[in-house]
Structure formats: structure tokens, C-alpha cells
Protein backbone atom coordinates (compact mmCIF):
# COMPACT_ATOMS: atom_id res chain seq x y z
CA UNK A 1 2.30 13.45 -10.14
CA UNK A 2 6.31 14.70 -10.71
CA UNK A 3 7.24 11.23 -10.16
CA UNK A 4 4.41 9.78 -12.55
CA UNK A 5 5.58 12.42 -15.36
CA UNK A 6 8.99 11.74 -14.87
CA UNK A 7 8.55 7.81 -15.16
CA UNK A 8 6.73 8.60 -18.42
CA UNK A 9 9.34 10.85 -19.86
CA UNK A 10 12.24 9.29 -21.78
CA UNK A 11 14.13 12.28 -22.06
CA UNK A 12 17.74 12.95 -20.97
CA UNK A 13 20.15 16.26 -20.72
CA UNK A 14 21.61 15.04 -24.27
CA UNK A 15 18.17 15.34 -25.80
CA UNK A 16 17.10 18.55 -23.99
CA UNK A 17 20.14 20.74 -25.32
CA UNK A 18 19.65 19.21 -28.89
CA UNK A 19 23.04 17.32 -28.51
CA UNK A 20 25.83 20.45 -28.76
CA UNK A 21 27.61 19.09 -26.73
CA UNK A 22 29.34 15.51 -26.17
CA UNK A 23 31.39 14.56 -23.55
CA UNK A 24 33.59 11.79 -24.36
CA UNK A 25 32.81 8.42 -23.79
CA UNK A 26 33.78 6.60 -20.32
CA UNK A 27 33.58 9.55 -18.07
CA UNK A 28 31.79 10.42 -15.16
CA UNK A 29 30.24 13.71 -17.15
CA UNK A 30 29.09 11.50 -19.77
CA UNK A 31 26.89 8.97 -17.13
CA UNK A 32 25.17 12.14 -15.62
CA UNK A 33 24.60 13.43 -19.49
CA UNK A 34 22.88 10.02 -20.50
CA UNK A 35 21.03 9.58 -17.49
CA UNK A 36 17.28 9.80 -18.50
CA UNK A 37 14.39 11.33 -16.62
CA UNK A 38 12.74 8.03 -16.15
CA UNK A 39 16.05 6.63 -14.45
CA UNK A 40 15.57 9.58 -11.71
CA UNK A 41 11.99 9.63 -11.28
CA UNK A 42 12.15 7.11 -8.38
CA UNK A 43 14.36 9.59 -6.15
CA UNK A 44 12.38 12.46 -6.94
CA UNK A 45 9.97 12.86 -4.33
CA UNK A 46 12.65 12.93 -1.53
CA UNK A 47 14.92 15.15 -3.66
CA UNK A 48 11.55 17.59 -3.49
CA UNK A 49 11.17 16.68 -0.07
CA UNK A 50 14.96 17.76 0.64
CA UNK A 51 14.36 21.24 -1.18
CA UNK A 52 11.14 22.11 0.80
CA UNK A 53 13.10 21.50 4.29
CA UNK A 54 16.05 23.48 2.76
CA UNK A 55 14.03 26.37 2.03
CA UNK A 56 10.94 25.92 4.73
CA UNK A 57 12.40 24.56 7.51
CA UNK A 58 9.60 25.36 9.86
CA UNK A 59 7.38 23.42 7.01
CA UNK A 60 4.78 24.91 4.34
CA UNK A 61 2.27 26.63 6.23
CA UNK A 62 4.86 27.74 9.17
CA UNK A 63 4.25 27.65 12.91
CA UNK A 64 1.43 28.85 15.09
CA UNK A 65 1.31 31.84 16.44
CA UNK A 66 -0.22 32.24 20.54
């Protein structure tokens, strides 16, 4: 479903903050502040997958107790 909504979603980090802020033109902030959504939607999954071993290592539900 994340990866569904986020192939859906056309937004970017320049429309989310309403465009205050700019970075200039040809730099590497700029290409990470015009990426959109959609662009990242295909890596999401694993970058969830990545977080839920980071922070559950022994998995969702845990191990088994004897």
C-alpha cells in the first residue's frame, strides 16, 4: 500500500514546505529537493524493510520463549 500511495503521489520536498526555500540550481541539495515521491516509491519497501531490522532485529513478533 506505501508503495502504491507513493507511486500515486506527485509531490516533492519543494511542494511540501510551500517553496521557502530554493537551493540554487546545479547542486546536489537541489536533486534531493526536486526529487518527487513517485521517483522513490520503488525503493520504499526495502527502505521500510531496513528500518524494521534496525529497530526489531529479532523481527516483529520477537522470539519464542521455552
Amino acid at each position: 500500500m506505501l508503495q502504491t500511495f507513493a507511486i500515486s503521489s506527485s509531490l516533492s520536498l519543494s511542494k511540501i514546505f510551500g517553496g521557502s526555500y530554493t537551493p540554487t540550481s546545479g547542486t546536489i541539495l537541489y536533486d534531493v529537493w526536486t526529487v518527487t515521491i513517485a521517483q522513490v516509491g520503488p525503493i520504499l519497501p526495502y527502505l521500510l524493510l531496513v528500518l524494521v531490522l534496525i529497530f526489531r532485529p529479532t523481527g516483529l513478533f520477537g522470539t519464542r520463549d521455552t
